[in-house]
C-alpha atoms as a PDB file:
ATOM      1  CA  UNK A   1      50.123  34.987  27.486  1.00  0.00           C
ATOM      2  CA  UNK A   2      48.083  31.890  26.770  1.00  0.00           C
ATOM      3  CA  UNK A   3      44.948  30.604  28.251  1.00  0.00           C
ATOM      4  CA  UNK A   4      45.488  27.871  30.748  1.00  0.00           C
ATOM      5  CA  UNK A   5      44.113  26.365  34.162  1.00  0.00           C
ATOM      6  CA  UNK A   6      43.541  28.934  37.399  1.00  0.00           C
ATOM      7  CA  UNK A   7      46.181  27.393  39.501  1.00  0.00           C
ATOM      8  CA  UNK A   8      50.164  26.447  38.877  1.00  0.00           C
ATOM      9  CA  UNK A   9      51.722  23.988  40.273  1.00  0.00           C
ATOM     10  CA  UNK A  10      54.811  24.831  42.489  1.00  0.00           C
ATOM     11  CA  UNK A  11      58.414  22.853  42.327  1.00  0.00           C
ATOM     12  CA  UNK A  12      59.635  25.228  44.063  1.00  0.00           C
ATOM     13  CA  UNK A  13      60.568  26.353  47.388  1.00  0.00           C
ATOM     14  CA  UNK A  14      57.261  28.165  48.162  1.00  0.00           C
ATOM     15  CA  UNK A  15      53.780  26.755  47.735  1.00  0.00           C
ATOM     16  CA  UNK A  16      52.014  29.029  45.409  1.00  0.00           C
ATOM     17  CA  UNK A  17      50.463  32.461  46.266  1.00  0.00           C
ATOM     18  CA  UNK A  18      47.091  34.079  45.741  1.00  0.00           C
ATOM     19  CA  UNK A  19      46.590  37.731  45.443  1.00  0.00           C
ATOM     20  CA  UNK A  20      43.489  38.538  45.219  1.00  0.00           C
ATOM     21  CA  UNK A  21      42.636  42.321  43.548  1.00  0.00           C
ATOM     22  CA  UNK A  22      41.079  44.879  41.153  1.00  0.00           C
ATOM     23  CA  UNK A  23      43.146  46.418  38.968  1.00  0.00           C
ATOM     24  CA  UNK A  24      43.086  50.435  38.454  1.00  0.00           C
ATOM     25  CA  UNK A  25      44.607  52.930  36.216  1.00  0.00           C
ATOM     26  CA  UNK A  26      46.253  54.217  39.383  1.00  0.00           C
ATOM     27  CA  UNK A  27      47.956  50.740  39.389  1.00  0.00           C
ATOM     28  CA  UNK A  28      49.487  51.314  35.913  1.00  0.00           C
ATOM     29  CA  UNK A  29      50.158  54.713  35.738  1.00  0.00           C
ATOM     30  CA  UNK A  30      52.402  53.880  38.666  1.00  0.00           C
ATOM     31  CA  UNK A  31      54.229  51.196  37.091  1.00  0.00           C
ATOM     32  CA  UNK A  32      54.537  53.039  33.929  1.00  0.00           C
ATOM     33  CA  UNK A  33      56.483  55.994  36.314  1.00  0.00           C
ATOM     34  CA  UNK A  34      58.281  53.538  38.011  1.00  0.00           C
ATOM     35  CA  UNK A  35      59.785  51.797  34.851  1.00  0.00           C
ATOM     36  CA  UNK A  36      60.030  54.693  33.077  1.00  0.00           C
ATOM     37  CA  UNK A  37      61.686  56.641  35.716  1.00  0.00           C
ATOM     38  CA  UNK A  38      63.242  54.567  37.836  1.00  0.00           C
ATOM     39  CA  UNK A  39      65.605  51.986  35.700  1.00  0.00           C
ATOM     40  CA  UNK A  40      68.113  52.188  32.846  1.00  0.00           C
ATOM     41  CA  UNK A  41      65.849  50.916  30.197  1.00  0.00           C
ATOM     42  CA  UNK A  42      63.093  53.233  31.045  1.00  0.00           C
ATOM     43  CA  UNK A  43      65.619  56.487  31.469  1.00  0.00           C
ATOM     44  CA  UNK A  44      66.865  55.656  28.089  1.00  0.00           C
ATOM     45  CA  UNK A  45      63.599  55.713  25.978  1.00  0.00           C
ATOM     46  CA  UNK A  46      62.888  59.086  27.786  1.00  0.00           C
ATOM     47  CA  UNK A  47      66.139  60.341  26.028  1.00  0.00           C
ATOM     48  CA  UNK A  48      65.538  58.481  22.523  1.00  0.00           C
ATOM     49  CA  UNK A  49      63.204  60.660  21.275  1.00  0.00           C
ATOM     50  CA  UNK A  50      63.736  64.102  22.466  1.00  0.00           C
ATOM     51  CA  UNK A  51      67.495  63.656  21.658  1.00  0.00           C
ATOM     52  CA  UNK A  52      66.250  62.610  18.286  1.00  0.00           C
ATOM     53  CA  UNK A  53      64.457  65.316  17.540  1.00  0.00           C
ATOM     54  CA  UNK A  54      66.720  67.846  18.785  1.00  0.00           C
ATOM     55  CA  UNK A  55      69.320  66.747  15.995  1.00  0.00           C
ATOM     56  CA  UNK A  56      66.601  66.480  13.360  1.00  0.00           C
ATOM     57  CA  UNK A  57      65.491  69.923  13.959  1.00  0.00           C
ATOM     58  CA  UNK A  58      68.914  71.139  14.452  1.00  0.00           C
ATOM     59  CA  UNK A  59      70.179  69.567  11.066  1.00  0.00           C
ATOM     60  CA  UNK A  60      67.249  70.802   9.067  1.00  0.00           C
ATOM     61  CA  UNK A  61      67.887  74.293  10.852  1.00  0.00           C
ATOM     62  CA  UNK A  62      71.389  74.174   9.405  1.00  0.00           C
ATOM     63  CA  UNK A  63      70.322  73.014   6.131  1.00  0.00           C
ATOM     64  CA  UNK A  64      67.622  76.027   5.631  1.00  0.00           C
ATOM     65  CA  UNK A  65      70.397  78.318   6.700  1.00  0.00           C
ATOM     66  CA  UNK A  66      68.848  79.700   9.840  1.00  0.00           C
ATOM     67  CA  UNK A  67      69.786  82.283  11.872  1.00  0.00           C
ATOM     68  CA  UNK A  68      71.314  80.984  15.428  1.00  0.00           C
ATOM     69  CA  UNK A  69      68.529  82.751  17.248  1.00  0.00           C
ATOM     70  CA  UNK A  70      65.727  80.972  15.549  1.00  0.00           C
ATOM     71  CA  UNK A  71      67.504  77.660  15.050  1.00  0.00           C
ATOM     72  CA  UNK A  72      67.728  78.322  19.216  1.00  0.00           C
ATOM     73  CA  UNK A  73      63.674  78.726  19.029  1.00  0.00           C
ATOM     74  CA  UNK A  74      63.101  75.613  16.871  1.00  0.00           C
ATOM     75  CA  UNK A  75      65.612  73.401  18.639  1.00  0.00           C
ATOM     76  CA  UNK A  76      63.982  74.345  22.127  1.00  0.00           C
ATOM     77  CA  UNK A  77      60.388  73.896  20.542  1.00  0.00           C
ATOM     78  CA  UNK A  78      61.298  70.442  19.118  1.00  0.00           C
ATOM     79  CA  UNK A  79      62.644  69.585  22.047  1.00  0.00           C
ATOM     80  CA  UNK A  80      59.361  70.522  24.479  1.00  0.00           C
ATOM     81  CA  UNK A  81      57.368  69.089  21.309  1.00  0.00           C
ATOM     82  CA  UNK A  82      59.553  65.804  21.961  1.00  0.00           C
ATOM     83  CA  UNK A  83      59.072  65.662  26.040  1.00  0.00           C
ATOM     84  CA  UNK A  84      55.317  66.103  25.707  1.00  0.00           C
ATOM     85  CA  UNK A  85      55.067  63.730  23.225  1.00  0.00           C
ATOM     86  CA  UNK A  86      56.952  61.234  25.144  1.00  0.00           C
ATOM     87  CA  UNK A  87      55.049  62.005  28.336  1.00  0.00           C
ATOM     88  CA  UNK A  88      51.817  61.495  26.890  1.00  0.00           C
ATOM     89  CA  UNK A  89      52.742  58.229  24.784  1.00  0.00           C
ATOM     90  CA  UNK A  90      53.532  56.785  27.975  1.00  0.00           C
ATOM     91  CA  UNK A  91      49.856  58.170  29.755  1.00  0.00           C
ATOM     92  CA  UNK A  92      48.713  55.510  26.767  1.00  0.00           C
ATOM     93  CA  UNK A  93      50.678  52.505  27.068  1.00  0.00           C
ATOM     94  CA  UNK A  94      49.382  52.555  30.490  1.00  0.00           C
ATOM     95  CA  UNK A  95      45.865  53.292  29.883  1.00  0.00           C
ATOM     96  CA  UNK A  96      46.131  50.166  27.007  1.00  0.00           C
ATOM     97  CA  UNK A  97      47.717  48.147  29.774  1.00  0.00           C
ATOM     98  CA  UNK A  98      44.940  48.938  32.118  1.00  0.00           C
ATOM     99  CA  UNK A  99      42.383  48.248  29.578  1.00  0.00           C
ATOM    100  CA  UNK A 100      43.780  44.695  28.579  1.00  0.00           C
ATOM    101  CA  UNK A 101      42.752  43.709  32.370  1.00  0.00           C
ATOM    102  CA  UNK A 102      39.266  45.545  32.466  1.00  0.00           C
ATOM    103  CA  UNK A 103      37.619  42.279  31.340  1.00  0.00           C
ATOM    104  CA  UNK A 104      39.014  40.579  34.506  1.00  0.00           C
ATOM    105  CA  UNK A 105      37.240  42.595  37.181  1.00  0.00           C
ATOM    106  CA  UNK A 106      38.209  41.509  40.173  1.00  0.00           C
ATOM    107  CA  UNK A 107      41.566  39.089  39.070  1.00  0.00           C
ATOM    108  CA  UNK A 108      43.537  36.211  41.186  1.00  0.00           C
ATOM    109  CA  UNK A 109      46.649  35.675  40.234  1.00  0.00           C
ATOM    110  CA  UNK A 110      48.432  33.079  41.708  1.00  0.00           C
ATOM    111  CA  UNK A 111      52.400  33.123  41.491  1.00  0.00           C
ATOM    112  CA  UNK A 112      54.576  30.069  41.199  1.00  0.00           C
ATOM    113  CA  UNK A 113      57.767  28.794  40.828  1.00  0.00           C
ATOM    114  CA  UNK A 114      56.723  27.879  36.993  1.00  0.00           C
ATOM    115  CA  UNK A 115      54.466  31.527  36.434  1.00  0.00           C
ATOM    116  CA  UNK A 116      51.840  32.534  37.593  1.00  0.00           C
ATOM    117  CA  UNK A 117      48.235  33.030  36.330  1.00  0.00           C
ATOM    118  CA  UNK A 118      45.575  35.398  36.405  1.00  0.00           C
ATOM    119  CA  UNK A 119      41.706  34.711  36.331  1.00  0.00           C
ATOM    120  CA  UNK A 120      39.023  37.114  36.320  1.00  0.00           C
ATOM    121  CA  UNK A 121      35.423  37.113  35.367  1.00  0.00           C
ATOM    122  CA  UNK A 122      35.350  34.696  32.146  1.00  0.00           C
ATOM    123  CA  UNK A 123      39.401  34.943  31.587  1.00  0.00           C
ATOM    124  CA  UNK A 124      42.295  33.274  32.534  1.00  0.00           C
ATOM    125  CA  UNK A 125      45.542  33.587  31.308  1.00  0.00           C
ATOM    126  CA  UNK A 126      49.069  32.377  32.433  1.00  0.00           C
ATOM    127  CA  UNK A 127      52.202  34.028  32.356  1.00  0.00           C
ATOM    128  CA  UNK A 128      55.617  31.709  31.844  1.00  0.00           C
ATOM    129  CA  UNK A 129      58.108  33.571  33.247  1.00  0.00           C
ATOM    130  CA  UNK A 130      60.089  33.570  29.831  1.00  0.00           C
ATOM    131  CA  UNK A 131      57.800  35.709  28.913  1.00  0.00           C
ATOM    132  CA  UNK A 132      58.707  38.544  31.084  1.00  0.00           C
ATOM    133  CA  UNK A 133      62.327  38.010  31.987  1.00  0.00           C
ATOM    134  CA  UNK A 134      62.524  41.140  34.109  1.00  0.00           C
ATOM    135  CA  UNK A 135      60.927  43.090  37.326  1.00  0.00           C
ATOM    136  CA  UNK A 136      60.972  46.373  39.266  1.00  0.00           C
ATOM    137  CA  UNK A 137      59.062  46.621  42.442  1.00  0.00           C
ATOM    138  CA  UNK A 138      57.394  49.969  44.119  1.00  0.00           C
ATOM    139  CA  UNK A 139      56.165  50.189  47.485  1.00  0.00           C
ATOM    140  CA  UNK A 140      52.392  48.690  46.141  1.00  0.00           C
ATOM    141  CA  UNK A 141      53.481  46.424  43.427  1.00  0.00           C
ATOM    142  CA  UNK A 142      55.476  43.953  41.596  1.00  0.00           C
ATOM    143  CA  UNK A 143      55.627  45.458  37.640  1.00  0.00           C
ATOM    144  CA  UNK A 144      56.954  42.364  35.563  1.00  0.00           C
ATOM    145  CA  UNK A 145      58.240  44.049  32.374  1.00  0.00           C
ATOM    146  CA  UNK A 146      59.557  42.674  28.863  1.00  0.00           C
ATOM    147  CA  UNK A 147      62.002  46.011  29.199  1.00  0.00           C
ATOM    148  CA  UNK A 148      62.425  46.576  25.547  1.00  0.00           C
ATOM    149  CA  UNK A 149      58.120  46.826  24.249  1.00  0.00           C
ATOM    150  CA  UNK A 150      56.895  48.543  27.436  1.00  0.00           C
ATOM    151  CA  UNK A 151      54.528  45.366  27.886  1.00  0.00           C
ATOM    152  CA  UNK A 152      54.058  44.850  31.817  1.00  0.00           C
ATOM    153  CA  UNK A 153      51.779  43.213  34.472  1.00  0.00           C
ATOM    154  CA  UNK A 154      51.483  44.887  37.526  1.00  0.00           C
ATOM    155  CA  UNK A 155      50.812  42.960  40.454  1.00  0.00           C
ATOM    156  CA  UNK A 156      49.977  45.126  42.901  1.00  0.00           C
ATOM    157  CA  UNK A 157      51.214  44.036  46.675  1.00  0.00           C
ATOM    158  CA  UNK A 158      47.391  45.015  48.424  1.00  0.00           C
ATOM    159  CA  UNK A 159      45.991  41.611  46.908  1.00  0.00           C
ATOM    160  CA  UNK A 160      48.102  39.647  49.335  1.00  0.00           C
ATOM    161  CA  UNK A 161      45.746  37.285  51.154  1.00  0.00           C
ATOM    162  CA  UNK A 162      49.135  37.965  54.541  1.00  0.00           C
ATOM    163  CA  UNK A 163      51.657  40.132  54.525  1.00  0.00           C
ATOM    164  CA  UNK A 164      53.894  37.444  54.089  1.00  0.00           C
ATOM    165  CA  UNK A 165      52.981  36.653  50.839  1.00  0.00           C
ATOM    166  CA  UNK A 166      54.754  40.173  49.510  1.00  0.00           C
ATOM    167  CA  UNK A 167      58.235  38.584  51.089  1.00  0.00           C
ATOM    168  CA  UNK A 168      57.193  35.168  49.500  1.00  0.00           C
ATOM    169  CA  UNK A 169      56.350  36.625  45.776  1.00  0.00           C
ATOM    170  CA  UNK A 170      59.684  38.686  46.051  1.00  0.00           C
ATOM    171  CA  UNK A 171      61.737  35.545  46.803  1.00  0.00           C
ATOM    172  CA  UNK A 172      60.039  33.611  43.685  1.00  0.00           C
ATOM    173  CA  UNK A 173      60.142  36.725  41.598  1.00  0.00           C
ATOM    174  CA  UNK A 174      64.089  37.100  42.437  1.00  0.00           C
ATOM    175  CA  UNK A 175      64.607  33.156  41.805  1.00  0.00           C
ATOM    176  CA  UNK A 176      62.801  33.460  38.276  1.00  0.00           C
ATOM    177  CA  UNK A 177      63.465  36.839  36.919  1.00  0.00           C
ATOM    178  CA  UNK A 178      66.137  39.187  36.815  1.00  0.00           C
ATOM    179  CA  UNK A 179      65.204  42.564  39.083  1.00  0.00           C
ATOM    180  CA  UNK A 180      65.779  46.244  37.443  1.00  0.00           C
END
């Protein structure tokens, strides 16, 4: 993100669009599930680390020379130990996400062809769409992700000024980014 102007100009097939909104932690904790649950990337990192762990544990079980019953205990332990651990690094990410946009208050981001770009209160930043080459949409939002460092902007789908606009930011979004 860099600081920039509040508006973008368009090249594109649609003028730009204004949604209008207040971000919550509802809003992130959503796209955090939605990533995490609902595409490859996201399905993978939940693996990584409990998968990890399990051989970890089970190598240094094997090593110590203990018996299969508790080498059954530890693995299963290191394994829960993994999942919560997981569960609750991704509770954070999305708090930290919601926090970066606290400052904003109410935010209006307006999407282009080119990016879009977010003011709020005494910020503004704008968003190239290099920057986040991919997407995944729920039923309330747009959740523009960089895939591999969990960094997103949510965009959520109430802030449309018409219902229109949700049709019009999904055409842009699929003509600019690549959709999980």
């Amino acid at each position: 993100m860099h600081s920039g102007g509040d508006h973008i100009q368009s090249t594109g097939q649609d003028a730009d669009i204004a949604f209008v909104y207040e971000p919550t932690p509802a809003d992130y904790e959503a796209a955090m599930r939605r990533y995490t649950y609902g595409t490859w990337p996201g399905r993978g990192g939940l693996i990584v680390w409990p998968a990890l762990i399990l051989v970890l544990v089970f190598f240094f079980c094997e090593l110590r020379g203990f018996a299969p019953a508790m080498t059954a205990i530890v693995v299963v332990a290191g394994v829960v130990a993994g999942v919560v651990t997981t569960h609750k690094t991704l509770a954070r990410v999305a708090r930290e996400q919601h926090a970066d946009m606290e400052d904003y208050g109410t935010c209006r981001t307006v999407v282009g062809d080119e990016g879009m770009t977010t003011t709020g209160g005494s910020q503004t930043s704008t968003i190239d769409w290099q920057a986040f080459p991919w997407y995944v949409e729920t039923g309330e939002h747009f959740v523009l992700t960089t895939r591999r460092t969990r960094i997103f902007f949510v965009l959520p789908k109430r802030g449309a000024q018409d219902p229109a606009d949700v049709d019009r930011v999904r055409a842009v979004l699929d003509r600019n980014l690549r959709r999980l």
